[in-house]
C-alpha atoms as a PDB file:
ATOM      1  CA  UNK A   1       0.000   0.000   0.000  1.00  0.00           C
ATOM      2  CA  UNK A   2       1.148   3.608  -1.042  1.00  0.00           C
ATOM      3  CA  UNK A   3       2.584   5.902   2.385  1.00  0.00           C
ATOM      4  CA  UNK A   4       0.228   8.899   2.276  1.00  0.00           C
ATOM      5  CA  UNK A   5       1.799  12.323   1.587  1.00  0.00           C
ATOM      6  CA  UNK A   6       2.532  15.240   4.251  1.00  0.00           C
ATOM      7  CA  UNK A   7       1.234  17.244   2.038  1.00  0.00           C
ATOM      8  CA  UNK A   8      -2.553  15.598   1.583  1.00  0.00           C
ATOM      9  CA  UNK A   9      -6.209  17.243   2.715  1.00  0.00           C
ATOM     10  CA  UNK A  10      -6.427  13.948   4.986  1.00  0.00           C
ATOM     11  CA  UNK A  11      -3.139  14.815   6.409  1.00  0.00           C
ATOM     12  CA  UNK A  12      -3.954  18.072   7.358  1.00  0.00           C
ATOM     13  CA  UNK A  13      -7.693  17.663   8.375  1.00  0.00           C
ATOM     14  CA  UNK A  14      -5.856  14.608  10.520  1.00  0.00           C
ATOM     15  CA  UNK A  15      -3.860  17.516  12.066  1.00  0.00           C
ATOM     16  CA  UNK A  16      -5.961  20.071  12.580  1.00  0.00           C
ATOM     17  CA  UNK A  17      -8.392  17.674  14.391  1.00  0.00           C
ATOM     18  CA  UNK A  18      -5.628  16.806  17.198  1.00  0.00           C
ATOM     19  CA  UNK A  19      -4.358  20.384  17.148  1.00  0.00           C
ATOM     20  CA  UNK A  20      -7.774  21.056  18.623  1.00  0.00           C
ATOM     21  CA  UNK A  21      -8.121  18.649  20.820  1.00  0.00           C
ATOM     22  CA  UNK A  22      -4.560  17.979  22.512  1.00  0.00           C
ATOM     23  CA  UNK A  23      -4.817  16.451  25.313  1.00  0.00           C
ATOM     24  CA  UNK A  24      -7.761  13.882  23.427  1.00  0.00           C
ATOM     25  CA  UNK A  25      -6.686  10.511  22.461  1.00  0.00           C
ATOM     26  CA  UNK A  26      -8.413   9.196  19.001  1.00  0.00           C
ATOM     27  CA  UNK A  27      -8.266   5.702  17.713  1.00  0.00           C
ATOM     28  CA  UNK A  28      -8.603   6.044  13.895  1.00  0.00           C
ATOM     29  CA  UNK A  29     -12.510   5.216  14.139  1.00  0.00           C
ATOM     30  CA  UNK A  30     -12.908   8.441  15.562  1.00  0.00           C
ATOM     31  CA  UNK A  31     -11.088  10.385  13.397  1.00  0.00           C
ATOM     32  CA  UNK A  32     -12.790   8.402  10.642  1.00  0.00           C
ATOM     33  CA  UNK A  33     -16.373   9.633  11.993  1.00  0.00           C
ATOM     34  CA  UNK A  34     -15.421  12.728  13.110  1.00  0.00           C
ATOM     35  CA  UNK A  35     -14.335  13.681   8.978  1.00  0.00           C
ATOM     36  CA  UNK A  36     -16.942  11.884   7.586  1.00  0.00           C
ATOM     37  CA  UNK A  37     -15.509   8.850   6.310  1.00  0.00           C
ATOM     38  CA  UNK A  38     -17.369   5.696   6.032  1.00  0.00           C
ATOM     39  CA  UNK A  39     -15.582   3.090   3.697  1.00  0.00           C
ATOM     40  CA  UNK A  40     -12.997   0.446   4.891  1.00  0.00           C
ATOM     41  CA  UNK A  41     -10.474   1.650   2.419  1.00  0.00           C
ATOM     42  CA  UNK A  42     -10.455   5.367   3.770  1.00  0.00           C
ATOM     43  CA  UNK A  43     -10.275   4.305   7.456  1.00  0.00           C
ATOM     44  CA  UNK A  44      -7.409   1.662   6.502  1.00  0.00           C
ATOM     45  CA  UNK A  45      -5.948   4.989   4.815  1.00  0.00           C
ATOM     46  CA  UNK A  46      -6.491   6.799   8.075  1.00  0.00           C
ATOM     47  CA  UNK A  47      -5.186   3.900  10.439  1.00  0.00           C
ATOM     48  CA  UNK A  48      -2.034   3.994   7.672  1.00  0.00           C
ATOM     49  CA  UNK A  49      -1.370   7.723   8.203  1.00  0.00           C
ATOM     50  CA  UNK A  50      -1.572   7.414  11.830  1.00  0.00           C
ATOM     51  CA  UNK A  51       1.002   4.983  12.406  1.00  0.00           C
ATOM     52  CA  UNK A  52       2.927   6.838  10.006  1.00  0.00           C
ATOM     53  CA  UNK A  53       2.809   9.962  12.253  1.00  0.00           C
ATOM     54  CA  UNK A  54       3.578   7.983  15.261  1.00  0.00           C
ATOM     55  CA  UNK A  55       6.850   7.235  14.050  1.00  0.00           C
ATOM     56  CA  UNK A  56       7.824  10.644  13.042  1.00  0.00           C
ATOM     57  CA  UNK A  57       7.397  11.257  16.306  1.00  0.00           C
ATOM     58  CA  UNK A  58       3.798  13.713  15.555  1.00  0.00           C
ATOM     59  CA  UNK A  59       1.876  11.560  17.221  1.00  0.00           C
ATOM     60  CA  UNK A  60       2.329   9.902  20.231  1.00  0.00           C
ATOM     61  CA  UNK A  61       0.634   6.166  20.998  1.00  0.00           C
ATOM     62  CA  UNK A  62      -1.095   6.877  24.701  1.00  0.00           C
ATOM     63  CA  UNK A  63      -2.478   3.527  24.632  1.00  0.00           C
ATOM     64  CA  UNK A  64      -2.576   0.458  21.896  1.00  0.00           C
ATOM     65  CA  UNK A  65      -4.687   1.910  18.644  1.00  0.00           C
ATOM     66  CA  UNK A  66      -5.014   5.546  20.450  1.00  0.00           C
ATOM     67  CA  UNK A  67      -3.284   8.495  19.210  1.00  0.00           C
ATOM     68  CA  UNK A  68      -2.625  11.575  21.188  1.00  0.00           C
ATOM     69  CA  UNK A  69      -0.668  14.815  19.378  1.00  0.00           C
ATOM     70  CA  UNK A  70       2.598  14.549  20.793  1.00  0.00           C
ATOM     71  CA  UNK A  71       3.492  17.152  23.823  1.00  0.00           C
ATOM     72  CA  UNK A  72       5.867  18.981  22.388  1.00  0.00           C
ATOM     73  CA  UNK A  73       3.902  20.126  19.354  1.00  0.00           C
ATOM     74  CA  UNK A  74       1.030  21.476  21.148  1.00  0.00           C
ATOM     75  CA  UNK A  75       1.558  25.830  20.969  1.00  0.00           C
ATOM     76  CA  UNK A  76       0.274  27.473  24.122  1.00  0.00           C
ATOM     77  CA  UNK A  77      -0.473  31.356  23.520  1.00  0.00           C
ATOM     78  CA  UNK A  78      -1.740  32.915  26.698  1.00  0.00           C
ATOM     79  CA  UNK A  79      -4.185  35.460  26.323  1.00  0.00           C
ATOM     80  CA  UNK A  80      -5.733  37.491  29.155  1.00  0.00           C
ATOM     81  CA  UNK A  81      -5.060  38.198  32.498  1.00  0.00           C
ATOM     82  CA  UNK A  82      -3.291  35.579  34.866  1.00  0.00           C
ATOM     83  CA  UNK A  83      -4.757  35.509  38.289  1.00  0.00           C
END
């Protein structure tokens, strides 16, 4: 099976979805419903890309089949006052 490019819409949507949610883990069911997909061959696509970002070190594996964004790409900006 093809690796999927850095550079595809599933990549980023993949992406975006943990940048939102970081401290969230997803299994790639989740991700799969939570972009819409419903056929075995874009969820094998998704499971694909997430093990693929787990071992560039993106991703991190919190538990077996759940994927958390890894700690050290999660931004902070503070905004506001600190009390």
């Amino acid at each position: 099976m093809q690796k999927p490019s850095n550079n595809s819409p599933l990549f980023k949507s993949i992406l975006t979805d943990f940048a939102n949610n970081p401290y969230v883990s997803f299994n790639y069911k989740q991700i799969a419903k939570r972009l819409g997909i419903k056929d075995q061959a874009g969820k094998m696509q998704i499971m694909n890309l997430l093990i693929s970002l787990a071992e560039q070190k993106i991703l991190v594996e919190s538990k077996r089949g759940k994927y958390q964004i890894h700690p050290s790409k999660i931004t902070i900006y503070g905004k506001g006052k600190s009390y």
